[in-house]
N, C-alpha and C. Protein backbone atom coordinates (compact mmCIF):
# COMPACT_ATOMS: atom_id res chain seq x y z
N UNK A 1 307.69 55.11 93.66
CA UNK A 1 307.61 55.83 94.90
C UNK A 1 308.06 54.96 96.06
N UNK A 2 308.28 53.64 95.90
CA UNK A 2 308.64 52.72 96.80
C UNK A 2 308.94 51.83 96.92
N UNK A 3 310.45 52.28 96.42
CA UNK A 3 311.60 51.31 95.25
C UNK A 3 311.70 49.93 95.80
N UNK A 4 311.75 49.54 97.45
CA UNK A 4 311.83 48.47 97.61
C UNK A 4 310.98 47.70 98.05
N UNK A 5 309.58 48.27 96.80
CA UNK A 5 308.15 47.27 97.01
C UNK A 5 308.14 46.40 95.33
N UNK A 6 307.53 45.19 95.94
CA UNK A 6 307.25 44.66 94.66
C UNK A 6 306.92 44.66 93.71
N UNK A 7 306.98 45.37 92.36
CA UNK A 7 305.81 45.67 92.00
C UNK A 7 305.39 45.09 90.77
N UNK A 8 305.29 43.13 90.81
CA UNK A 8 305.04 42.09 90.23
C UNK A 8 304.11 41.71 90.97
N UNK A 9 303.15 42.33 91.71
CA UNK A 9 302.13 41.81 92.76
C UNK A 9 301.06 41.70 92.12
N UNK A 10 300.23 42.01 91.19
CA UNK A 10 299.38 41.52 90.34
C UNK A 10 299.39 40.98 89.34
N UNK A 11 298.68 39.71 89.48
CA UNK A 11 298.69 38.65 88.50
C UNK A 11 298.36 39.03 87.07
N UNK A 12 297.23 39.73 86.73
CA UNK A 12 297.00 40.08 85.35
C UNK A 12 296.98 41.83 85.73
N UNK A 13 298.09 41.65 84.75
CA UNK A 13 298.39 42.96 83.79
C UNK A 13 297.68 44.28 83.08
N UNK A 14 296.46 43.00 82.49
CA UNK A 14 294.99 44.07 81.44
C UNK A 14 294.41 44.49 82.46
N UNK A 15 294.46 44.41 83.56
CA UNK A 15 293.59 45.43 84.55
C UNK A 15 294.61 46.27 84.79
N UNK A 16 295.30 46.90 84.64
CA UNK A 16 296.09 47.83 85.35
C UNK A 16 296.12 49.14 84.22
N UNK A 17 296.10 50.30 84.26
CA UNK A 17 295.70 51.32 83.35
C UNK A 17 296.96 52.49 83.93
N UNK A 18 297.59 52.67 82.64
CA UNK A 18 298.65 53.52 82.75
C UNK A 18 298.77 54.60 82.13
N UNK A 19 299.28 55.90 83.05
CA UNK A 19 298.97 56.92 82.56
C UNK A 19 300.26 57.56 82.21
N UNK A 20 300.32 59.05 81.86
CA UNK A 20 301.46 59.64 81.96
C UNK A 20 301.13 61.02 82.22
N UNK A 21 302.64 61.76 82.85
CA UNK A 21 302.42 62.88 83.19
C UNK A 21 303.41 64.00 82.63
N UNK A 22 303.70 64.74 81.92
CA UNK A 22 304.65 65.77 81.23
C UNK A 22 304.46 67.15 82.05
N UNK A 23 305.51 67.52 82.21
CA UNK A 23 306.31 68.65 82.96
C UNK A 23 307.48 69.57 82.30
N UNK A 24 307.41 70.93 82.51
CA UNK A 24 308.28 71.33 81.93
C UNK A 24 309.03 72.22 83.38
N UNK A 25 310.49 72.37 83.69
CA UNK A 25 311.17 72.97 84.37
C UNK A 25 310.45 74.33 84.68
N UNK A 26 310.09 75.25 85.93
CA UNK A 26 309.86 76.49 85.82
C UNK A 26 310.72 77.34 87.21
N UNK A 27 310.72 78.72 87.08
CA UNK A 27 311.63 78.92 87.84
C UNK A 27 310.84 80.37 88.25
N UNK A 28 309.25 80.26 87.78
CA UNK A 28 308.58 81.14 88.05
C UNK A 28 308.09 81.03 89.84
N UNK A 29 308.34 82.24 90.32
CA UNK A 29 307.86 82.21 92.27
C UNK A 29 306.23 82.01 92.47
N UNK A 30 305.03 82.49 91.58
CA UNK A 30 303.84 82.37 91.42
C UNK A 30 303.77 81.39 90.11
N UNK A 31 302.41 80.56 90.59
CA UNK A 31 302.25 79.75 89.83
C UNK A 31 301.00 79.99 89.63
N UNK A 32 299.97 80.25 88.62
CA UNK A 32 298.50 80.59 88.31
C UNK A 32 297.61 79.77 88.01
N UNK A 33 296.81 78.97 89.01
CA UNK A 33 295.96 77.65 88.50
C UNK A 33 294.38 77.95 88.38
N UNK A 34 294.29 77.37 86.77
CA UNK A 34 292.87 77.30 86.40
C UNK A 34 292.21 76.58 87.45
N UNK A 35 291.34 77.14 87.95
CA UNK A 35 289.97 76.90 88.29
C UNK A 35 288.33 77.44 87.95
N UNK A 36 287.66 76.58 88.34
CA UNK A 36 286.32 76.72 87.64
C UNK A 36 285.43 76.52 88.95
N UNK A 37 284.27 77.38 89.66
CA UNK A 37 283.17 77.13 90.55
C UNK A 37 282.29 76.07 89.94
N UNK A 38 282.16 74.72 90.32
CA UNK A 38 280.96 74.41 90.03
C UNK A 38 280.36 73.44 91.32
N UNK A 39 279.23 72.95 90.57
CA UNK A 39 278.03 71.86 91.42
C UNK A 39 278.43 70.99 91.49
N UNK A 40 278.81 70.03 92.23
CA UNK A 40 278.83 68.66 92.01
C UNK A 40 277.44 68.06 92.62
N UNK A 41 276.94 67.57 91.47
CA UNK A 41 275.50 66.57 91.69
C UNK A 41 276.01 65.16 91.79
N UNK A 42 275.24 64.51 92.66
CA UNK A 42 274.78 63.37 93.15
C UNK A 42 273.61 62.75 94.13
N UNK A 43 272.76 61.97 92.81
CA UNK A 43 271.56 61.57 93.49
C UNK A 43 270.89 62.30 93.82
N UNK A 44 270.36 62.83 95.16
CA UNK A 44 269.62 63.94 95.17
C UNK A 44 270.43 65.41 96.42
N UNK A 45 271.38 64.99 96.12
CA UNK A 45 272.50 65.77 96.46
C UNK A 45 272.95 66.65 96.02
N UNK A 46 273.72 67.51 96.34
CA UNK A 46 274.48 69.14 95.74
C UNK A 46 275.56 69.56 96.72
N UNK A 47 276.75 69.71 95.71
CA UNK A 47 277.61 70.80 96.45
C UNK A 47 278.30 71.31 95.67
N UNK A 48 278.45 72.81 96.23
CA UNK A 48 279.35 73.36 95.78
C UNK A 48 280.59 73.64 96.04
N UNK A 49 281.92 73.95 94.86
CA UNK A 49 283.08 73.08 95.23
C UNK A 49 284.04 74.24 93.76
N UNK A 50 285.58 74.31 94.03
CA UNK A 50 286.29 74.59 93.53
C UNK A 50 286.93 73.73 92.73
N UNK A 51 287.00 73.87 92.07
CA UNK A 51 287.64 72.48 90.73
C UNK A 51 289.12 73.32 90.16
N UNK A 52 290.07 72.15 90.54
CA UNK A 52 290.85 72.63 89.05
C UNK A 52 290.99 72.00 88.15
N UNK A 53 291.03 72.85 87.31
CA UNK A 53 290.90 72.39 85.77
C UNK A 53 292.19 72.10 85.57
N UNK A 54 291.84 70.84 84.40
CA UNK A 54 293.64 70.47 84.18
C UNK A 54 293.04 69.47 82.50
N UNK A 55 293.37 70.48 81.70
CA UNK A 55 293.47 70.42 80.30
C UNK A 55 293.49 68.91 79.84
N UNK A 56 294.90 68.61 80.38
CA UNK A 56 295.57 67.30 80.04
C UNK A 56 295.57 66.49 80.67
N UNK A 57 294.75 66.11 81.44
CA UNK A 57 294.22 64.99 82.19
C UNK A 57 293.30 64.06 81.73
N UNK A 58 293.74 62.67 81.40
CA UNK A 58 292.63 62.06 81.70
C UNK A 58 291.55 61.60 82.48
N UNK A 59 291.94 61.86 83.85
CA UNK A 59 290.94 61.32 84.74
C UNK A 59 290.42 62.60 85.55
N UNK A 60 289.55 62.48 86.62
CA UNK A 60 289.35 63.55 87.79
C UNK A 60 289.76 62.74 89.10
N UNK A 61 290.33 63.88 90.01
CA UNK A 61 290.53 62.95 91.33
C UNK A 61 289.53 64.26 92.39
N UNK A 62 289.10 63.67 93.62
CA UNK A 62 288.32 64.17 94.26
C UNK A 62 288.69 64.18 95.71
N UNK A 63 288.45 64.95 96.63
CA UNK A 63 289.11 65.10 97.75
C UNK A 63 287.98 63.90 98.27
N UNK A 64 288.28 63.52 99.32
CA UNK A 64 287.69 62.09 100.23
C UNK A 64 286.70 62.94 100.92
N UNK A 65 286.51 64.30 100.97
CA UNK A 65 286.16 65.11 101.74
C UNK A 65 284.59 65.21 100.78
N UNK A 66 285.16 65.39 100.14
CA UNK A 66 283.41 65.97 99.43
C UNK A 66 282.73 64.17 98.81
N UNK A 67 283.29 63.52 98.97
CA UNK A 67 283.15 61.93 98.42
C UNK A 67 281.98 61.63 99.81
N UNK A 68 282.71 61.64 100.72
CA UNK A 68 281.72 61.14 101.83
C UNK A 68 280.97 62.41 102.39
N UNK A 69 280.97 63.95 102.47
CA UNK A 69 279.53 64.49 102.51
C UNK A 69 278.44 64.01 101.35
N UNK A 70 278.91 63.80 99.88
CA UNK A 70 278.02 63.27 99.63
C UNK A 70 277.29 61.94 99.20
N UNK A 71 278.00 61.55 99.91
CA UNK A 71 277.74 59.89 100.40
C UNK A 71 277.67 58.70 99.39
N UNK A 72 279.02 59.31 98.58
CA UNK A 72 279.03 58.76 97.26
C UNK A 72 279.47 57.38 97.60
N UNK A 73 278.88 56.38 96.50
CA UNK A 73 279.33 54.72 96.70
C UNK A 73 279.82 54.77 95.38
N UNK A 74 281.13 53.60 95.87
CA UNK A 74 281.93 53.41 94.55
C UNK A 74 281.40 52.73 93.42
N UNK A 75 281.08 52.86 91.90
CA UNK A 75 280.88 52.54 90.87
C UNK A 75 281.01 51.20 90.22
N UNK A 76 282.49 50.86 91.09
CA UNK A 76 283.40 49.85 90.70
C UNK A 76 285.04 50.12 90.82
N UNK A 77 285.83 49.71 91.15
CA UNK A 77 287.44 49.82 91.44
C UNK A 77 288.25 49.46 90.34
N UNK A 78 289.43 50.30 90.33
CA UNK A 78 290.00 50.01 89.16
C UNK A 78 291.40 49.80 89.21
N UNK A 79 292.55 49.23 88.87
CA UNK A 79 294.05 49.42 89.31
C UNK A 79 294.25 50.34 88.49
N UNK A 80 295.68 51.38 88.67
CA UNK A 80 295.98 52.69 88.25
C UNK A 80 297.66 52.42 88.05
N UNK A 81 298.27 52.94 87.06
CA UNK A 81 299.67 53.17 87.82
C UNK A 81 300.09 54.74 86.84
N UNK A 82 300.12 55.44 87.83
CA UNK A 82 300.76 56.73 87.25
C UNK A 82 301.92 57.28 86.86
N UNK A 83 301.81 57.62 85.39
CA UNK A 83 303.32 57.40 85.39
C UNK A 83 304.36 59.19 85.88
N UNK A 84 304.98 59.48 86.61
CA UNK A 84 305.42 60.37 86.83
C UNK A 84 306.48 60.97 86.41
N UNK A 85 306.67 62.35 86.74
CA UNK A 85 307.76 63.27 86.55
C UNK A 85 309.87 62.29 86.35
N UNK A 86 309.78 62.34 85.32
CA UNK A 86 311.28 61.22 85.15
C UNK A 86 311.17 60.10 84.61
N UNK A 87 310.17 60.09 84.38
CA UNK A 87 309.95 58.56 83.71
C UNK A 87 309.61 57.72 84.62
N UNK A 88 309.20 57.85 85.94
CA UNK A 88 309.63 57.05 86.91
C UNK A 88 307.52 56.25 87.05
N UNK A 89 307.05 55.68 87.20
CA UNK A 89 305.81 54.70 87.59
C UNK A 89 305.74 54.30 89.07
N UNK A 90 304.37 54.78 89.60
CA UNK A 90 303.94 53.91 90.70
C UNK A 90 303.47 53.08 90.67
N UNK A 91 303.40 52.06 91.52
CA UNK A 91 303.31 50.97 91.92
C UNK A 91 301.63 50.35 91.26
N UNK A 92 300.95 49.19 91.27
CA UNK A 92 300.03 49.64 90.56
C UNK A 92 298.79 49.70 91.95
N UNK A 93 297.69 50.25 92.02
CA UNK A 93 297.06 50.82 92.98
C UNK A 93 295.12 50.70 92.92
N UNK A 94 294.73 50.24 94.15
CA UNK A 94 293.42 50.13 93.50
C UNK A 94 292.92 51.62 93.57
N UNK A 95 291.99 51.74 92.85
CA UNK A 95 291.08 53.46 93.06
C UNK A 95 289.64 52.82 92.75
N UNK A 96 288.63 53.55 93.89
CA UNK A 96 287.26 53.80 93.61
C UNK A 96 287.11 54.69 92.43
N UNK A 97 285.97 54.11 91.67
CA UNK A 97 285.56 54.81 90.38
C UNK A 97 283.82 55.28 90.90
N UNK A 98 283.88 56.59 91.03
CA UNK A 98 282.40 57.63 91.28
C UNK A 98 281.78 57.82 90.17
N UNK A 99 280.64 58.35 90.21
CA UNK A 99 279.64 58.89 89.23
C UNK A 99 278.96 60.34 90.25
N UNK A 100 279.49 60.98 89.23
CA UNK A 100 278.95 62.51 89.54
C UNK A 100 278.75 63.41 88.29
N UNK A 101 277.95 64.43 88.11
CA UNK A 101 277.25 64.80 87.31
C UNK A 101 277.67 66.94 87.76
N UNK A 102 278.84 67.32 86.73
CA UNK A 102 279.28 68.76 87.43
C UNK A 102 278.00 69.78 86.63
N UNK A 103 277.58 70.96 86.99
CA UNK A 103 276.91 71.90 87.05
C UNK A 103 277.56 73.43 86.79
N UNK A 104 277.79 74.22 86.00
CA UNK A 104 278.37 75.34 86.18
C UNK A 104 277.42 76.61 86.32
């Protein structure tokens, strides 16, 4: 994503966790995305929240929005590099790792 950044900037390697992402061409005008209503618990916290579901994912990502109403503290940080649409990899990236507990 930002061809003329370095991206030999971290020293060790085994921390960095790589993913991938598969796509197929569509040429459909509506696009129909699973979603699911649920709870997100934390601590002695609650909200409710629209999720989409995504089959083939390994991870969850969370809007910053519902992170700090519920006043979530990070777990521990992790480097990421995603691999995207073309073969192409971002850069590698730190991410907060949460603990939340969903409800349906």
């Amino acid at each position: 994503m930002c061809p003329d950044r370095d991206s030999n900037t971290f020293k060790n390697k085994s921390d960095i966790v790589f993913t991938k992402v598969m796509t197929n061409g569509c040429t459909v005008q509506t696009v129909m995305l699973m979603t699911l209503r649920v709870i997100i618990k934390s601590s002695n916290r609650r909200m409710p929240v629209r999720a989409l579901v995504d089959t083939g994912s390994q991870l969850s990502y969370f809007n910053t929005r519902v992170i700090k109403e519920l006043a979530l503290k990070p777990k521990r940080r992790q480097r990421l590099v995603h691999g995207l649409f073309g073969g192409r990899n971002t850069v590698p990236r730190l991410h907060e790792i949460y603990e939340m507990l969903f409800m349906i």
